[in-house]
Protein backbone atom coordinates (compact mmCIF):
# COMPACT_ATOMS: atom_id res chain seq x y z
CA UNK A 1 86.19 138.66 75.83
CA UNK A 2 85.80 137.16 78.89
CA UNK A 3 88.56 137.75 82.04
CA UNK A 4 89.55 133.68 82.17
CA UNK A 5 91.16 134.00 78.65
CA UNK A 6 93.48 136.90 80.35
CA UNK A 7 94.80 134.94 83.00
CA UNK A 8 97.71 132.48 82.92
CA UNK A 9 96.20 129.08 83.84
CA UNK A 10 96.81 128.14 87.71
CA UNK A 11 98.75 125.00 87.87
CA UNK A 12 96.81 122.06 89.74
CA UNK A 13 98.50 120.19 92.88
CA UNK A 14 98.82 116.77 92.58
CA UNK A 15 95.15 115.17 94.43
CA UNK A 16 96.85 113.56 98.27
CA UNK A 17 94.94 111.10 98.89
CA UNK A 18 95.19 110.13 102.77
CA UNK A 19 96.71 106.80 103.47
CA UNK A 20 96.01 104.66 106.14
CA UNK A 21 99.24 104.73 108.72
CA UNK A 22 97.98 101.15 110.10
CA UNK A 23 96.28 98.29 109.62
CA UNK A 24 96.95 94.48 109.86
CA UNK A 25 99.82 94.34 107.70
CA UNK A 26 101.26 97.96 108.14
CA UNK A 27 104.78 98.44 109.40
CA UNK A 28 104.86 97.37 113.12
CA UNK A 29 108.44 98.37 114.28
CA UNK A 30 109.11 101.48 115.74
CA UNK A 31 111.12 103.68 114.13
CA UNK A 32 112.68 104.90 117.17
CA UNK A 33 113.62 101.25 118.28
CA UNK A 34 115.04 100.75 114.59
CA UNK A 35 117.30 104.11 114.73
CA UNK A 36 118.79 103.26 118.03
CA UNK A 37 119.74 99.72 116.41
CA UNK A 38 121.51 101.41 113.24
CA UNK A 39 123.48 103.43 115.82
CA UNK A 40 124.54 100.47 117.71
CA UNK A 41 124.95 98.34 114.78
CA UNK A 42 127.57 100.78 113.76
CA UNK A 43 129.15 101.14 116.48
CA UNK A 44 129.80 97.05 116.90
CA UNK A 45 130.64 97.35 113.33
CA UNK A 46 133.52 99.74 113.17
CA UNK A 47 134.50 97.78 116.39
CA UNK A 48 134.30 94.40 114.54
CA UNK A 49 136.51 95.77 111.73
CA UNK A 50 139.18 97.34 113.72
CA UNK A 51 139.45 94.24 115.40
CA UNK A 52 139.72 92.17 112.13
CA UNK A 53 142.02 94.60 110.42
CA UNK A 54 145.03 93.99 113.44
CA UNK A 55 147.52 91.35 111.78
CA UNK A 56 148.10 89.17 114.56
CA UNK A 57 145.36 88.20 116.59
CA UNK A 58 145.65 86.65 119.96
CA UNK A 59 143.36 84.02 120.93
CA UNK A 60 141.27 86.45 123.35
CA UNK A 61 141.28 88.57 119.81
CA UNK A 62 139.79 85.44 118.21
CA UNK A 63 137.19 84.48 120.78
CA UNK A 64 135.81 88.99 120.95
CA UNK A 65 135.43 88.75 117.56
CA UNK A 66 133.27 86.01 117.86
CA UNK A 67 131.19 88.08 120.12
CA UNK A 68 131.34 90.99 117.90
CA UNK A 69 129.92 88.90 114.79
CA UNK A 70 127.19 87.76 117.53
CA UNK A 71 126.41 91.60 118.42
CA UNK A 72 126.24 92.48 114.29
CA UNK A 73 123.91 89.42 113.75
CA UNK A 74 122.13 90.86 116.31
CA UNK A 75 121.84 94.42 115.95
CA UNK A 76 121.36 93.93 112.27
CA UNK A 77 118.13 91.52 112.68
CA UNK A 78 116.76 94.56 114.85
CA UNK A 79 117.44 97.20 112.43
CA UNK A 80 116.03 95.59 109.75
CA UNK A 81 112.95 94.18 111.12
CA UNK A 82 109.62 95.57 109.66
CA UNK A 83 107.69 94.52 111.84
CA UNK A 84 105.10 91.26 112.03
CA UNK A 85 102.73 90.47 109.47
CA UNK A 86 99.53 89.22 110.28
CA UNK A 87 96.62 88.00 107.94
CA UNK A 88 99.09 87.26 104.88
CA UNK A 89 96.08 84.52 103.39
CA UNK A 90 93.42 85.94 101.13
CA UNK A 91 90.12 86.24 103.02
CA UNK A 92 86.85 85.72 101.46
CA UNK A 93 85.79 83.77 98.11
C-alpha cells in the first residue's frame, strides 16, 4: 500500500495566467483622474437636485441650474471615459 492512497487529495489552485496591464487598446484613463470625477460628479449632483427639488425657482435659480446640468454633463463624460482606443482595424491578411 503505497502512502499517496493515505492522504486526502490536495486541492489544485486555479492556473493565473499573467495578463498584460497595457497595450494599444488597454484602458488609458487613470483611475485616479476617474475617482476624483465620481466625487465631483456627486457633489454637482446632489447640488443639481436640491436645486430642482425647491418649488419656486427664481430666474437666477433657472439660469444655475443650467450650469449645474453643464457641470454633470461634464463630470459625467470624465468619469466614464475609458480611455482612447487606438488600432480598432484588423491588421494583417
Amino acid at each position: 500500500m503505497s502512502i499517496q492512497y493515505l492522504m486526502p487529495p490536495v486541492p489544485l489552485e486555479p492556473l493565473k495566467m499573467e495578463q498584460k496591464s497595457s497595450g494599444k487598446n488597454g484602458k488609458h484613463a487613470n483611475p485616479d483622474v476617474q475617482k476624483s470625477a465620481e466625487t465631483q460628479y456627486e457633489k454637482a449632483k446632489t447640488a443639481h437636485d436640491e436645486l430642482l427639488s425647491k418649488a419656486n425657482k427664481s430666474k437666477e435659480d433657472v439660469k444655475e441650474l443650467e450650469k449645474l446640468k453643464k457641470v454633470l454633463k461634464h463630470w459625467r463624460k470624465k468619469k466614464d471615459w475609458k480611455g482612447e482606443n487606438h488600432s480598432q482595424k484588423s491588421k494583417g491578411n
